[in-house]
N, C-alpha and C. Protein backbone atom coordinates (compact mmCIF):
# COMPACT_ATOMS: atom_id res chain seq x y z
N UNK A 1 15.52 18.09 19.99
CA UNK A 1 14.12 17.79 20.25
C UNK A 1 13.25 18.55 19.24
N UNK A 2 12.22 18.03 18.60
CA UNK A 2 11.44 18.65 17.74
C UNK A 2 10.51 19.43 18.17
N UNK A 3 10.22 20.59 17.91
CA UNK A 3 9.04 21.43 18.25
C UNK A 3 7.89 21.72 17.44
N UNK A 4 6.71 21.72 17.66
CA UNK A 4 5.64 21.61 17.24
C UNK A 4 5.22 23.37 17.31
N UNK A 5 4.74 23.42 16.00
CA UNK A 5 4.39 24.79 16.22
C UNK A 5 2.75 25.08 16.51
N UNK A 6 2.17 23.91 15.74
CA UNK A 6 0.82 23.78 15.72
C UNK A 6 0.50 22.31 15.53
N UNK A 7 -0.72 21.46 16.18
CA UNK A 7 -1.07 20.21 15.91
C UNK A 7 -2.66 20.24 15.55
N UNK A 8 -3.33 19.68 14.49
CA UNK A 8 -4.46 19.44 14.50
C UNK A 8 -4.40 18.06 14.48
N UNK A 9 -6.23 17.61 15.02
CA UNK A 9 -6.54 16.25 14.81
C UNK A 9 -7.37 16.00 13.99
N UNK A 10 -6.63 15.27 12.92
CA UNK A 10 -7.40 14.55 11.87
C UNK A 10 -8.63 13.59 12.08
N UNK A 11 -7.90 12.38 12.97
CA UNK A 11 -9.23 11.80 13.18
C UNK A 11 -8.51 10.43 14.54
N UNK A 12 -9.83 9.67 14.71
CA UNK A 12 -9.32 8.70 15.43
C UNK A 12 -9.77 7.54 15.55
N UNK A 13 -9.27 6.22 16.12
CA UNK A 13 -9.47 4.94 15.32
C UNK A 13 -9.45 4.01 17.30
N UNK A 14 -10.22 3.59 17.20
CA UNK A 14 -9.95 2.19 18.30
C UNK A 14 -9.46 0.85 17.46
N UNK A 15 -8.42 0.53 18.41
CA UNK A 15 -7.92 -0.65 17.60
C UNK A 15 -7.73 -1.77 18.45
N UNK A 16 -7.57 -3.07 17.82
CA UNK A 16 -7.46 -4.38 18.59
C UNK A 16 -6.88 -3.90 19.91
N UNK A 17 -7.19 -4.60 20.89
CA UNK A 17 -6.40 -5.07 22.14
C UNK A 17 -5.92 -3.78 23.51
N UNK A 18 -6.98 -3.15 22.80
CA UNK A 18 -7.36 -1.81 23.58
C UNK A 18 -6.61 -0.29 23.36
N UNK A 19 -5.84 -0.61 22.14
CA UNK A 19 -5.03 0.63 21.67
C UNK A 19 -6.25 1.50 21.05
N UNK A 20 -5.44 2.70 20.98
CA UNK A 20 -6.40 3.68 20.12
C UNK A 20 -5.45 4.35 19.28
N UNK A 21 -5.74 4.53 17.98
CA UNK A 21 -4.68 5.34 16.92
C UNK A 21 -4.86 6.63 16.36
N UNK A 22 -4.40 7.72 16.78
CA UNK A 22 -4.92 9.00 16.32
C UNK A 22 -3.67 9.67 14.92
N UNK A 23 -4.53 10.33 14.12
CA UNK A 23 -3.76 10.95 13.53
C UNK A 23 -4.11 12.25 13.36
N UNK A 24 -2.72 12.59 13.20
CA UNK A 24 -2.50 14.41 13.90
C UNK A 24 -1.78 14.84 12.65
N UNK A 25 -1.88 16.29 12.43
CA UNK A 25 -1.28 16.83 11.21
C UNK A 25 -0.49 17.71 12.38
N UNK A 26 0.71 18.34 11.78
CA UNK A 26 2.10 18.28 12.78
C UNK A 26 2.69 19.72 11.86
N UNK A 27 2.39 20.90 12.56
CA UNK A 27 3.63 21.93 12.28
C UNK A 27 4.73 22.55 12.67
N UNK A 28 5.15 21.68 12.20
CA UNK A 28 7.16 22.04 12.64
C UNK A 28 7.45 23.27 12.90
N UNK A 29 8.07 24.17 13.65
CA UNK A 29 8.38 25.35 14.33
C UNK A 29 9.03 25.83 12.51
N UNK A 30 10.00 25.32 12.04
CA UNK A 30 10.51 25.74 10.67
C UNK A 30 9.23 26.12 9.48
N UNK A 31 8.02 25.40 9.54
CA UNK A 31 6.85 25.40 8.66
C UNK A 31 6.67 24.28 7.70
N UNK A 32 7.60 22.93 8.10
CA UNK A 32 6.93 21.40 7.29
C UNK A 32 6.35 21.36 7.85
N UNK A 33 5.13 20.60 7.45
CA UNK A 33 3.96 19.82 7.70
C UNK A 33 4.15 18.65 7.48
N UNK A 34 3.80 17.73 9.20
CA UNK A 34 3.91 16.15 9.24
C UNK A 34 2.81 15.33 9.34
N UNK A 35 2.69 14.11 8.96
CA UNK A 35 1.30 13.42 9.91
C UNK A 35 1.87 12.64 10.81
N UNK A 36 1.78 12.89 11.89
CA UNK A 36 1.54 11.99 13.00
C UNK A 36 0.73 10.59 13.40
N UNK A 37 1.09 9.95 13.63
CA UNK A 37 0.46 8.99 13.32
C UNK A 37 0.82 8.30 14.97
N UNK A 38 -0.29 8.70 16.14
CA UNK A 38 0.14 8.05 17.72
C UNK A 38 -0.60 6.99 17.83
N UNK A 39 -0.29 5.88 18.66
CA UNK A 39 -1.09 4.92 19.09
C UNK A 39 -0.73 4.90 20.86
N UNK A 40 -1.91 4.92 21.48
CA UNK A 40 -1.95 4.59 22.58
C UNK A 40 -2.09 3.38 22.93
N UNK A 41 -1.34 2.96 24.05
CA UNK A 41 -1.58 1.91 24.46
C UNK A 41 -1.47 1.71 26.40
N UNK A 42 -3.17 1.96 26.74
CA UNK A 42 -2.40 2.09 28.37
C UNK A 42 -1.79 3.37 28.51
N UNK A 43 -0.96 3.87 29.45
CA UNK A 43 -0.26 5.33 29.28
C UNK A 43 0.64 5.12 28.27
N UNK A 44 0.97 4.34 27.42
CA UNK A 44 2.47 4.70 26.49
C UNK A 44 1.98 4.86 25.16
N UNK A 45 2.70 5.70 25.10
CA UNK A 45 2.37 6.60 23.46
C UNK A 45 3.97 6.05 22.71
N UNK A 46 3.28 5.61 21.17
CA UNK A 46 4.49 6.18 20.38
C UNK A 46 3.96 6.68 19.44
N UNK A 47 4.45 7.56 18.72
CA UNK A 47 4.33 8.43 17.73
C UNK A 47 4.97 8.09 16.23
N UNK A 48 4.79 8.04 15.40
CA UNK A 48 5.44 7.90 14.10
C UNK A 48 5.29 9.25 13.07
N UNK A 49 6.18 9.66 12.80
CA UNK A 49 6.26 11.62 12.22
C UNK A 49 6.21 11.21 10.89
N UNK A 50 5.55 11.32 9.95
CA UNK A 50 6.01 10.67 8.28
C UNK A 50 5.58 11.89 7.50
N UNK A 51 6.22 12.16 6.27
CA UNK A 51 6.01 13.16 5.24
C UNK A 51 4.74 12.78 4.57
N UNK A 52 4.42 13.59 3.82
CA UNK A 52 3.11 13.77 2.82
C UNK A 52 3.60 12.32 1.96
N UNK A 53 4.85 12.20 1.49
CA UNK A 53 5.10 11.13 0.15
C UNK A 53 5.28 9.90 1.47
N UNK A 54 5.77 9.81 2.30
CA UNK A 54 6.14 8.62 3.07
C UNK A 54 4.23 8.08 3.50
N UNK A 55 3.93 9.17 4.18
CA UNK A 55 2.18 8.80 4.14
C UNK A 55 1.40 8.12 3.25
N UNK A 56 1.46 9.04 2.12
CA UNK A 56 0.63 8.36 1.03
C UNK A 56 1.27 7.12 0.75
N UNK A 57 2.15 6.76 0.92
CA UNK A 57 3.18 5.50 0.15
C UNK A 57 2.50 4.51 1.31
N UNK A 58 2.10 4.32 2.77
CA UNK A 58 2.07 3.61 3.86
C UNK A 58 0.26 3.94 3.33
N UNK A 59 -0.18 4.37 3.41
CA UNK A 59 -1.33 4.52 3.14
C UNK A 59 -2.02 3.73 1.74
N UNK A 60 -1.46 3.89 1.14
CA UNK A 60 -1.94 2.82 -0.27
C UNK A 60 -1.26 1.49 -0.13
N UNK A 61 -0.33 0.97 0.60
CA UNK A 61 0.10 -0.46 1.15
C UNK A 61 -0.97 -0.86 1.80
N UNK A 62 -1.31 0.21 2.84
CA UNK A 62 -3.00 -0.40 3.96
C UNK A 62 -3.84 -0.51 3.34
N UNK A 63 -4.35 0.39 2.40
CA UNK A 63 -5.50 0.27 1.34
C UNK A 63 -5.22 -1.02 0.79
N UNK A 64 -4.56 -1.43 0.36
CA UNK A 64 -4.46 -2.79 -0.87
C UNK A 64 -4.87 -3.81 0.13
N UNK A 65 -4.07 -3.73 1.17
CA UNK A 65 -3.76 -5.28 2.13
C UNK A 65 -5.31 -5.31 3.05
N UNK A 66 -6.16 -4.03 3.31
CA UNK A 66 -7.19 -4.23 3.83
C UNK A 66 -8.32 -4.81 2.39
N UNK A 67 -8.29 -4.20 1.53
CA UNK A 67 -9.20 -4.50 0.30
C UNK A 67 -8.67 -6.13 -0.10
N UNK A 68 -7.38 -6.57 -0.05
CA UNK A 68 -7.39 -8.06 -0.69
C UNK A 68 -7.70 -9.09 1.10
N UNK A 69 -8.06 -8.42 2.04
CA UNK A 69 -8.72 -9.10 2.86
C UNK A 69 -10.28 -9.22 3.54
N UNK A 70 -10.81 -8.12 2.22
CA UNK A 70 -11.89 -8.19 2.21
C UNK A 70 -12.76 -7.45 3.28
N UNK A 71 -12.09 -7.07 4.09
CA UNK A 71 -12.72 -6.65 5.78
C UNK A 71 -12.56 -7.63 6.63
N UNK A 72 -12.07 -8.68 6.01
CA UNK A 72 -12.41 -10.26 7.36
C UNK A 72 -11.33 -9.41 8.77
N UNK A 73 -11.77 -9.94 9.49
CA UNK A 73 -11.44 -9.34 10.98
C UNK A 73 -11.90 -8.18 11.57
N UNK A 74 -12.45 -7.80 10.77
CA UNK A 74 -13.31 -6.55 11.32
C UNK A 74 -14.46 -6.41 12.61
N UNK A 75 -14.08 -6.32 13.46
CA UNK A 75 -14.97 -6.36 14.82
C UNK A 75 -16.65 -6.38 14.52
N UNK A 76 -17.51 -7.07 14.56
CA UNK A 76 -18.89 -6.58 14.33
C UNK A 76 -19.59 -5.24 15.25
């Protein structure tokens, strides 16, 4: 089981269909640093743990695919 030595919250997001997505910066009892990445949904949480290079790599895929859609779907 993984232990958390420390968690901050980065920030947080409401998303379609009543989820909410928070992301958490994550210190491993050893001293890596993770981002967390939870979405609620209702009581069930899942969590996704990703490195600094796995982040940025998922993070510039979202950047592209939100920018070549312009914002369309964006809640008013």
């Amino acid at each position: 089981m993984t232990v958390f030595h420390e968690v901050r919250e980065l920030a947080a997001f409401q998303a379609p269909w009543g989820r909410e997505v928070r992301l958490q910066e994550a210190t491993l009892d050893g001293g890596m640093i993770i981002l967390r990445v939870r979405i609620r949904e209702g009581n069930r949480f899942t969590d996704l743990e990703l490195t600094a290079e796995k982040a940025a790599e998922i993070g510039d895929a979202i950047g592209a695919w939100g920018r070549r859609q312009g914002g369309q779907g964006r809640p008013g």
